[in-house]
N, C-alpha and C. Protein backbone atom coordinates (compact mmCIF):
# COMPACT_ATOMS: atom_id res chain seq x y z
N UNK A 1 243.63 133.66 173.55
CA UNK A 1 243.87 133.63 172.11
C UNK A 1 243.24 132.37 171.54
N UNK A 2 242.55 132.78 170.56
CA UNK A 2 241.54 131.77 169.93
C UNK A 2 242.90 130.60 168.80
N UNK A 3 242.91 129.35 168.73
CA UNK A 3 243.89 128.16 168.24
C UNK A 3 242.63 127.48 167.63
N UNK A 4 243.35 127.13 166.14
CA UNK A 4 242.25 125.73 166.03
C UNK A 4 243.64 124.98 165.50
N UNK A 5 243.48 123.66 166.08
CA UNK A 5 244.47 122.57 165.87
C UNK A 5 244.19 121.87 164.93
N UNK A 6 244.68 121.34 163.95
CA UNK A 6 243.90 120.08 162.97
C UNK A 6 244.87 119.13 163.39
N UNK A 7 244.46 117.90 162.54
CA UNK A 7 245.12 116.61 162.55
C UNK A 7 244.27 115.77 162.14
N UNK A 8 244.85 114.52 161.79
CA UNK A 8 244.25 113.57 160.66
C UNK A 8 244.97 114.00 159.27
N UNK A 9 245.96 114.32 158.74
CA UNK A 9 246.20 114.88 157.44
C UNK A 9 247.10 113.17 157.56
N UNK A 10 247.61 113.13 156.08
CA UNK A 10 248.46 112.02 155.58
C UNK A 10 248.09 111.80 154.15
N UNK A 11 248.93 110.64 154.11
CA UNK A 11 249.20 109.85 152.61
C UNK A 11 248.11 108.32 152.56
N UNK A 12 247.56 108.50 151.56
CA UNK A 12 246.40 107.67 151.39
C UNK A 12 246.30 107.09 150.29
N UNK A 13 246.06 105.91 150.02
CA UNK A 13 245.79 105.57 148.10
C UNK A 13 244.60 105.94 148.23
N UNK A 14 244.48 106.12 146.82
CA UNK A 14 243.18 106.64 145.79
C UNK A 14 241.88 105.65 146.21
N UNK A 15 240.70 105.93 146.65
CA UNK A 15 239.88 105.30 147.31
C UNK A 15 239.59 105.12 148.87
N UNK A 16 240.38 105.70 149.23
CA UNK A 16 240.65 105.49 150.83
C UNK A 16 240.23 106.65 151.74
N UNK A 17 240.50 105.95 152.83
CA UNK A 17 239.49 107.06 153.89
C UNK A 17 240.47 108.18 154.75
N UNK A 18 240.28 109.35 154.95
CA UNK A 18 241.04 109.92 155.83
C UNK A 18 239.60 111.13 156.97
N UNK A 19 240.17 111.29 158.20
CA UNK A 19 238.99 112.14 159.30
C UNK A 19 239.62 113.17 159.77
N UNK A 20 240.03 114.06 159.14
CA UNK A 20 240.26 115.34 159.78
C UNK A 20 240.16 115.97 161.07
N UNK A 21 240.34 116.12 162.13
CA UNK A 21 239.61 117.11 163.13
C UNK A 21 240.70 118.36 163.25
N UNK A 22 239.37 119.21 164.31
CA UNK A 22 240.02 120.63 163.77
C UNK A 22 239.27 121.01 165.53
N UNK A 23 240.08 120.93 166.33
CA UNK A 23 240.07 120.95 167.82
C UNK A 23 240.43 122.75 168.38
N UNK A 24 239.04 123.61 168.63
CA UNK A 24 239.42 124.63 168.55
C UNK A 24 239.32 125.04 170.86
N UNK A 25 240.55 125.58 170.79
CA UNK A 25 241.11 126.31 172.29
C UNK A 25 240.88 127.79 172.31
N UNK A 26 240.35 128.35 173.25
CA UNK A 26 240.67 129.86 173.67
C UNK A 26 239.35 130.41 173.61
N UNK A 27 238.18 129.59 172.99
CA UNK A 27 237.12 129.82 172.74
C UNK A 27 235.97 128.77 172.20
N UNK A 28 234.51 128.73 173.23
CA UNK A 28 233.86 127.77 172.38
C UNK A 28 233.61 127.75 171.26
N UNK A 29 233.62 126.86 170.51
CA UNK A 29 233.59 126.43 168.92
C UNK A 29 231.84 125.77 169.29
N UNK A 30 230.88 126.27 170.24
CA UNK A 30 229.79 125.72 169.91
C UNK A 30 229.07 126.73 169.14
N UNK A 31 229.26 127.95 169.00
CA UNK A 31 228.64 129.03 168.79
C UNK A 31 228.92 129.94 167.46
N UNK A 32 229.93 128.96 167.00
CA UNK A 32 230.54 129.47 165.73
C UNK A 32 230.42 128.85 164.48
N UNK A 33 229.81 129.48 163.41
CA UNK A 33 230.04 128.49 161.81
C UNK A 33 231.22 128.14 161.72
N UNK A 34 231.63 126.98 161.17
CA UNK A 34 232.89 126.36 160.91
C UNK A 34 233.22 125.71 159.28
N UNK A 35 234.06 125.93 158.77
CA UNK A 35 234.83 125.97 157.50
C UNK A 35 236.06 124.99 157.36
N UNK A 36 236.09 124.28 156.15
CA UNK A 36 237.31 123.36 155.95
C UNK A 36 237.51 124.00 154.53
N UNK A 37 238.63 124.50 154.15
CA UNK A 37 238.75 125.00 152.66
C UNK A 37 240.37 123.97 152.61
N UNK A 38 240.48 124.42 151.15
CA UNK A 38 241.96 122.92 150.96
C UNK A 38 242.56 123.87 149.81
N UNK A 39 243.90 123.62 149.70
CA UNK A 39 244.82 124.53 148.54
C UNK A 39 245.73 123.66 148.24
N UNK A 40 245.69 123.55 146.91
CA UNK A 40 246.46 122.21 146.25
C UNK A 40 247.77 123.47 145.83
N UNK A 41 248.81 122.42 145.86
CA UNK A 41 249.80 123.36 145.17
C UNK A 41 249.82 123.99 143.77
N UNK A 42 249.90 125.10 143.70
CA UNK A 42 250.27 126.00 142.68
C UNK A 42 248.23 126.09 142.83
N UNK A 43 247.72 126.77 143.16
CA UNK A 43 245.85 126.48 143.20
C UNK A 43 245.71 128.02 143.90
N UNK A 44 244.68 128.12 143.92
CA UNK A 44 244.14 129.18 145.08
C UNK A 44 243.44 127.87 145.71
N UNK A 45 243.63 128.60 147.19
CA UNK A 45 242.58 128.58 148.66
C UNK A 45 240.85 128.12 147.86
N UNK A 46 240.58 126.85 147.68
CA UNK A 46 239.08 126.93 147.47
C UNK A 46 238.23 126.28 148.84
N UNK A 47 236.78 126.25 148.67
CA UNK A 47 236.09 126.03 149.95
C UNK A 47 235.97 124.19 149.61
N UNK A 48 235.56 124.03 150.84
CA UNK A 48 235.90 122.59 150.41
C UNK A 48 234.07 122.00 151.54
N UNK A 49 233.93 122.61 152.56
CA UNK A 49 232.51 122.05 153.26
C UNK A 49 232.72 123.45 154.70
N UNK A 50 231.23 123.18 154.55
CA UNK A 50 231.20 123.82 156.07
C UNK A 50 229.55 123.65 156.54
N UNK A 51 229.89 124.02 158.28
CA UNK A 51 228.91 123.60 159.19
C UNK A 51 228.34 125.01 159.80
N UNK A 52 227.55 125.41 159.94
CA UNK A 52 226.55 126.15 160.61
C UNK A 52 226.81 125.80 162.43
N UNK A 53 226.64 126.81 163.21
CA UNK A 53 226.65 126.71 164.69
C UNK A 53 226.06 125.60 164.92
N UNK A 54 224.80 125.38 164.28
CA UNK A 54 223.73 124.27 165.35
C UNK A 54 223.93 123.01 164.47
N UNK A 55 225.08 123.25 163.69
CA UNK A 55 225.16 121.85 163.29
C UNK A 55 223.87 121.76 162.49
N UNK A 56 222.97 122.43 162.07
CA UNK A 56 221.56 121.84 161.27
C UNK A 56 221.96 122.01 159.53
N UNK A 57 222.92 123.26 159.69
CA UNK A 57 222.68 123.03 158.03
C UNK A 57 224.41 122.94 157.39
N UNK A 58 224.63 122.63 156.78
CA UNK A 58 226.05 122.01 156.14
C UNK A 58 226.12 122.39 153.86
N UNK A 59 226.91 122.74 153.80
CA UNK A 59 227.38 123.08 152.57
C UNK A 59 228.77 122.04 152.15
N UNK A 60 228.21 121.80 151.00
CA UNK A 60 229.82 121.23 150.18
C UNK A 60 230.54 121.64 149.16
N UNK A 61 231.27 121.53 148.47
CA UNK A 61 231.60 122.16 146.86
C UNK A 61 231.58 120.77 146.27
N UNK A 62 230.90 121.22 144.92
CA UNK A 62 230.86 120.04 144.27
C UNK A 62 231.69 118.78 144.08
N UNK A 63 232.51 119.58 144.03
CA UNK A 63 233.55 118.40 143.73
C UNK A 63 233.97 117.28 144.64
N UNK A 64 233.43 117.86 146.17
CA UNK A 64 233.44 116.65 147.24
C UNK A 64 232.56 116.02 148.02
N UNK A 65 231.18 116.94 147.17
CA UNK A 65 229.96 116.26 147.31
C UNK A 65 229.59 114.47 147.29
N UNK A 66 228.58 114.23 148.38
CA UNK A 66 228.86 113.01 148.29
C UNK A 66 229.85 111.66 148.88
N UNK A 67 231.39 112.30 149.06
CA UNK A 67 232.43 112.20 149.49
C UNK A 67 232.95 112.51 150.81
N UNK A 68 231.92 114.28 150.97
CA UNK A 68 232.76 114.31 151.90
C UNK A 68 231.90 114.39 153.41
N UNK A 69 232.26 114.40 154.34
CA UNK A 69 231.11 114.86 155.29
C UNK A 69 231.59 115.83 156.66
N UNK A 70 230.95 117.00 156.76
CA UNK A 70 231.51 117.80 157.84
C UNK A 70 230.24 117.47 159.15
N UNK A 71 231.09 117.70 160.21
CA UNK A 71 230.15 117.48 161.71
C UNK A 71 230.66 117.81 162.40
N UNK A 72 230.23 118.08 163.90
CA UNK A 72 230.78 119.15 164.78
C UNK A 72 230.35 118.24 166.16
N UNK A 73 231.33 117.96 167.14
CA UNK A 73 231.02 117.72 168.71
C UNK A 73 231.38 118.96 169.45
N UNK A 74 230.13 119.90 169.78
CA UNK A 74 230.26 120.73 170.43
C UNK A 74 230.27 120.79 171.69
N UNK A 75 230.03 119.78 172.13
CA UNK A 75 230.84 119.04 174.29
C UNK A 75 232.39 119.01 173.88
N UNK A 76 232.91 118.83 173.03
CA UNK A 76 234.73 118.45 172.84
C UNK A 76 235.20 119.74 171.80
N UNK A 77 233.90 120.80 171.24
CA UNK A 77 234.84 122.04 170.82
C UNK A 77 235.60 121.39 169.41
N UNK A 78 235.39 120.71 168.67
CA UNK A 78 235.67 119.81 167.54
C UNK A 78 234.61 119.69 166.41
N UNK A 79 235.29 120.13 165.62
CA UNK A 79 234.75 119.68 164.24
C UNK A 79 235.74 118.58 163.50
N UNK A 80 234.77 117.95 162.44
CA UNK A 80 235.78 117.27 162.11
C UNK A 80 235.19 116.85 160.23
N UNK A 81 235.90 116.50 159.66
CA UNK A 81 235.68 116.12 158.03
C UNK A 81 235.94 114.71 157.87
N UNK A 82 234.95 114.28 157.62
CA UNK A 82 235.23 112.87 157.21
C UNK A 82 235.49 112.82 155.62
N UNK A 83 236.42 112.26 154.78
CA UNK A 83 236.46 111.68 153.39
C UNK A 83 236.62 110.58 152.66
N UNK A 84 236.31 110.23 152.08
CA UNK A 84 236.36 109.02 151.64
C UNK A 84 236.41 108.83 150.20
N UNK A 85 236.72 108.01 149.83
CA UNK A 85 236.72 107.92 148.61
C UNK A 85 237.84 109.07 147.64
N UNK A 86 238.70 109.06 148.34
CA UNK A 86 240.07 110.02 148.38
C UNK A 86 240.43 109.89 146.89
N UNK A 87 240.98 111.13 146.31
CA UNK A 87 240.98 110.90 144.60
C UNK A 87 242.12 111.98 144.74
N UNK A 88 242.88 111.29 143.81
CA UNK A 88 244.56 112.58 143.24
C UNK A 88 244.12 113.32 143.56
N UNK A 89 243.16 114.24 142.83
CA UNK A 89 242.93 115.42 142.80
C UNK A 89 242.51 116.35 144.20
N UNK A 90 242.31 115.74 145.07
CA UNK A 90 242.24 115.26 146.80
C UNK A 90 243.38 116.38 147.46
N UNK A 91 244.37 115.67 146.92
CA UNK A 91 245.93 116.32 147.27
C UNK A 91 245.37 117.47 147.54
N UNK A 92 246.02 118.26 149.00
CA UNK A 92 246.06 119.35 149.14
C UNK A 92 246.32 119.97 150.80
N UNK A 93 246.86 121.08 150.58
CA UNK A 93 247.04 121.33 152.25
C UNK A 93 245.46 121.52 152.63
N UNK A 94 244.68 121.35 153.84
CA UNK A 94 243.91 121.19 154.54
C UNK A 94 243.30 122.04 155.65
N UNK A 95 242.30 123.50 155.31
CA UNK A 95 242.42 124.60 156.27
C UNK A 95 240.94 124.25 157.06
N UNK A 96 240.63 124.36 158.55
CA UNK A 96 239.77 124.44 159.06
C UNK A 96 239.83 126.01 159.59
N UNK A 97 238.48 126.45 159.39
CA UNK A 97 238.33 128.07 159.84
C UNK A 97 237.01 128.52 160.58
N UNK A 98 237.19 129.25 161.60
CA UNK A 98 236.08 129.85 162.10
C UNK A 98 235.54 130.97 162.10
N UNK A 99 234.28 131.03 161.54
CA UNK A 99 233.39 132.27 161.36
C UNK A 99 232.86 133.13 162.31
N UNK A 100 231.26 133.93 162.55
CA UNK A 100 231.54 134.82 162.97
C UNK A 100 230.36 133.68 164.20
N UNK A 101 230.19 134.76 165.14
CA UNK A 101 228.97 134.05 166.39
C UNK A 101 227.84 133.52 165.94
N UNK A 102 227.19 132.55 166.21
CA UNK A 102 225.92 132.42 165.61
C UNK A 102 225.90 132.20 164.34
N UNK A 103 227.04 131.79 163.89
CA UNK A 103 227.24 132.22 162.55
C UNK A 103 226.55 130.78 161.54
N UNK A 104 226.62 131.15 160.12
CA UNK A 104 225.78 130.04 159.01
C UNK A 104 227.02 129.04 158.43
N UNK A 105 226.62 128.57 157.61
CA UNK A 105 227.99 127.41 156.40
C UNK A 105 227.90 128.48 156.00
N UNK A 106 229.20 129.07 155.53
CA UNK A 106 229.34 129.90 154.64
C UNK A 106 230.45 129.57 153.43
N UNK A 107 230.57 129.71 152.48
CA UNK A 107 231.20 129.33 151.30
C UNK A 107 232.78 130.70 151.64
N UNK A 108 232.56 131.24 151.40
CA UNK A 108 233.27 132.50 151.45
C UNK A 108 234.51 132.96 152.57
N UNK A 109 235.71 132.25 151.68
CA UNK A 109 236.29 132.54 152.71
C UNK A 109 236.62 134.15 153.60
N UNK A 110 236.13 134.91 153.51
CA UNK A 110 236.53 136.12 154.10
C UNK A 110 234.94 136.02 155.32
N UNK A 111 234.45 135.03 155.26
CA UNK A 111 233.59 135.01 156.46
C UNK A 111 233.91 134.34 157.63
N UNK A 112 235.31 133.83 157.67
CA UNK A 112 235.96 133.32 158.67
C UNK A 112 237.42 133.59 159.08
N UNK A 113 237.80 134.16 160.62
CA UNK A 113 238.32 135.06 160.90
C UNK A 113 239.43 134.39 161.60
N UNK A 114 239.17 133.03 162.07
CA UNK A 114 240.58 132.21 162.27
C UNK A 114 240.88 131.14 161.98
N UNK A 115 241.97 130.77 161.62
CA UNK A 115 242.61 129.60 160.66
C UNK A 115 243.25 128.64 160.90
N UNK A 116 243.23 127.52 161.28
CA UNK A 116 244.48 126.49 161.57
C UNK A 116 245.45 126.82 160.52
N UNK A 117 246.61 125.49 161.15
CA UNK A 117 247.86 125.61 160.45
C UNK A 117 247.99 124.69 159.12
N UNK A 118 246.76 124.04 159.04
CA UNK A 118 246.80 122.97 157.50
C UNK A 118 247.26 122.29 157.45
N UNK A 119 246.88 121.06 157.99
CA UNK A 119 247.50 119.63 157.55
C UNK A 119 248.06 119.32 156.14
N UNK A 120 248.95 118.49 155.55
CA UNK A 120 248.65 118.03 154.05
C UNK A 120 247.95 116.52 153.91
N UNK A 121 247.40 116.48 153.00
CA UNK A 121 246.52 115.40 152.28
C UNK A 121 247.04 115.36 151.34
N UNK A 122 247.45 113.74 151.13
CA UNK A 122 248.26 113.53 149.92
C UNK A 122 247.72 111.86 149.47
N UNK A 123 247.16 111.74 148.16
CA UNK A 123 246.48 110.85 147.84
C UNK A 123 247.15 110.23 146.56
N UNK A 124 247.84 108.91 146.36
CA UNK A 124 248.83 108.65 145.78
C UNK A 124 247.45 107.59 144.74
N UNK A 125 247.89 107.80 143.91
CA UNK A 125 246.98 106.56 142.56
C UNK A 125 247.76 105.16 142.29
């Protein structure tokens, strides 16, 4: 049974750094596009970055463009999100997801078929 674990979630002031990882079991995570989407309370599920299998090509949503950075150690089966520059609007539970084989960054969440349990990110001003 395919698990992806996260960790790195917490409470941060406004400006500050937090590193996500998203440690996937039951299956290599070298071969798979990988997804971080985030859901603020009362929000829909939006996409937040994602990585392509070979690690070559990477997507962001605007709003964390710049900010944020996704990367993948595929010897340790780990992806992980770096952020920085953490802003209120930040706040939010925290989903890492995996797509299909071979798969691209894809924006869309219905292109990824398993889900961690979502850290929260909580960014105090």
């Amino acid at each position: 049974q395919v698990q992806l674990v996260e960790s790195g979630g917490g409470l941060v002031q406004a400006g500050g750094s937090l590193r996500l990882s998203c440690a996937v079991s039951g299956r290599t995570s070298s071969t798979y596009g990988m997804g971080w989407f985030r859901q603020a309370p009362g929000k829909e599920r939006e996409f937040a970055a994602s990585i392509s299998w070979s690690g070559l090509i990477t997507y962001y949503a605007d709003s964390v463009k710049g900010r944020f950075a996704v990367s993948r150690d595929n010897a340790k089966n780990t992806v992980y999100l770096q952020m920085n520059n953490l802003q209120p609007e930040d706040t939010a539970v925290y989903y890492c997801a995996q797509g299909p084989p071979y798969g691209g960054a894809y924006r869309n969440p219905s292109a990824y078929d398993v889900w961690g349990q979502g850290p929260q990110v909580t960014v105090s001003s």
